[in-house]
Protein backbone atom coordinates (compact mmCIF):
# COMPACT_ATOMS: atom_id res chain seq x y z
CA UNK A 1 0.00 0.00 0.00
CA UNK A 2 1.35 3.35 -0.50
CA UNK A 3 1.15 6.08 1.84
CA UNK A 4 1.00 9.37 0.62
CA UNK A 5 3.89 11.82 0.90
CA UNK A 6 4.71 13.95 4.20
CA UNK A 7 4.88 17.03 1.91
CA UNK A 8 0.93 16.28 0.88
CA UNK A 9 0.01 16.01 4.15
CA UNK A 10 2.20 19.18 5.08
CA UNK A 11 -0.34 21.09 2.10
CA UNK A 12 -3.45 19.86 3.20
CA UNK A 13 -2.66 20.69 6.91
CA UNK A 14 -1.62 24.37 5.99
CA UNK A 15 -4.31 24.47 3.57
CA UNK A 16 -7.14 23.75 6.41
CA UNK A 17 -5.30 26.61 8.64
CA UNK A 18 -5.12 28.91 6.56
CA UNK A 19 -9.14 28.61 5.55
CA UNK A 20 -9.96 28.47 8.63
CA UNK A 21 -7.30 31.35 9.77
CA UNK A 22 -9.96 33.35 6.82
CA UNK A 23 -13.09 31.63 7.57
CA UNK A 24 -13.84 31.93 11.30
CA UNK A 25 -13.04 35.15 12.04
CA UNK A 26 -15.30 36.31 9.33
CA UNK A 27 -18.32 33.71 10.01
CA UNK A 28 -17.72 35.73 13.25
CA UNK A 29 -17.74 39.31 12.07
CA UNK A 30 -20.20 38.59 9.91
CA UNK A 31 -22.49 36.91 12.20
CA UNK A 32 -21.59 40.53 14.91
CA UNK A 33 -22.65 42.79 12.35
CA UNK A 34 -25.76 40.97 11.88
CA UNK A 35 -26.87 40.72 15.14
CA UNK A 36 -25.74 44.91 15.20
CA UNK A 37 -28.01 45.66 12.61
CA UNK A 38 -31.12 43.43 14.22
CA UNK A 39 -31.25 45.49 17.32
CA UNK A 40 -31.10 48.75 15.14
CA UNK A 41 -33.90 47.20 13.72
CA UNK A 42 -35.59 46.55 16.78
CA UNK A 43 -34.87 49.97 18.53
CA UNK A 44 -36.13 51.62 15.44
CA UNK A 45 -39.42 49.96 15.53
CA UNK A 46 -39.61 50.21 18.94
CA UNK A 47 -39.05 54.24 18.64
CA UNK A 48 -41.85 54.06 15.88
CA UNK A 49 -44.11 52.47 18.32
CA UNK A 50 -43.88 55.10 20.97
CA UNK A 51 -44.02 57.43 18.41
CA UNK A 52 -47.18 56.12 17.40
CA UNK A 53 -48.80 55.70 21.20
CA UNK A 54 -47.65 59.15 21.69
CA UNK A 55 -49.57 60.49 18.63
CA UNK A 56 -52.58 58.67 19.72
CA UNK A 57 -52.67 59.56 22.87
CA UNK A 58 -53.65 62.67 21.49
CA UNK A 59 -55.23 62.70 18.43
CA UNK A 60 -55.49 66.53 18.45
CA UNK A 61 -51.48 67.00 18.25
CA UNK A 62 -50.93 69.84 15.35
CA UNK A 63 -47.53 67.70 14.77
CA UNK A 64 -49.91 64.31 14.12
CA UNK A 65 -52.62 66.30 11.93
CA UNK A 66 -49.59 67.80 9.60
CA UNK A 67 -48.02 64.67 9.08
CA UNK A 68 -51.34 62.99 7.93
CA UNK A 69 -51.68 65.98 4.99
């Protein structure tokens, strides 16, 4: 049976390091700036929301009627 060479196994060791030298750190800076941009998501729709209770609470609001126009 023959084995493969040291230097093969030498490349495909490197090889995996190096991908995952590139790959994990940017699964991980990927997967950050996702979860970044779902709680500006979140906070936004939460301002909207008391935005909204606020202009309801008082339906009379000259700032509420103009933005209806």
């Amino acid at each position: 049976m023959d084995t493969p060479s040291p230097l093969l196994w030498t490349l495909l060791v490197e090889a995996g390091a190096l991908m995952m030298l590139i790959y994990v750190p940017t699964r991980i800076y990927l997967s950050f700036t996702e979860v970044i941009r779902q709680r500006s998501k979140k906070r936004q729709v939460l301002k909207d929301i008391r935005q909204l209770k606020r202009e309801l609470q008082d339906p009379f609001n000259p700032a509420s009627l103009a933005k209806v126009d």
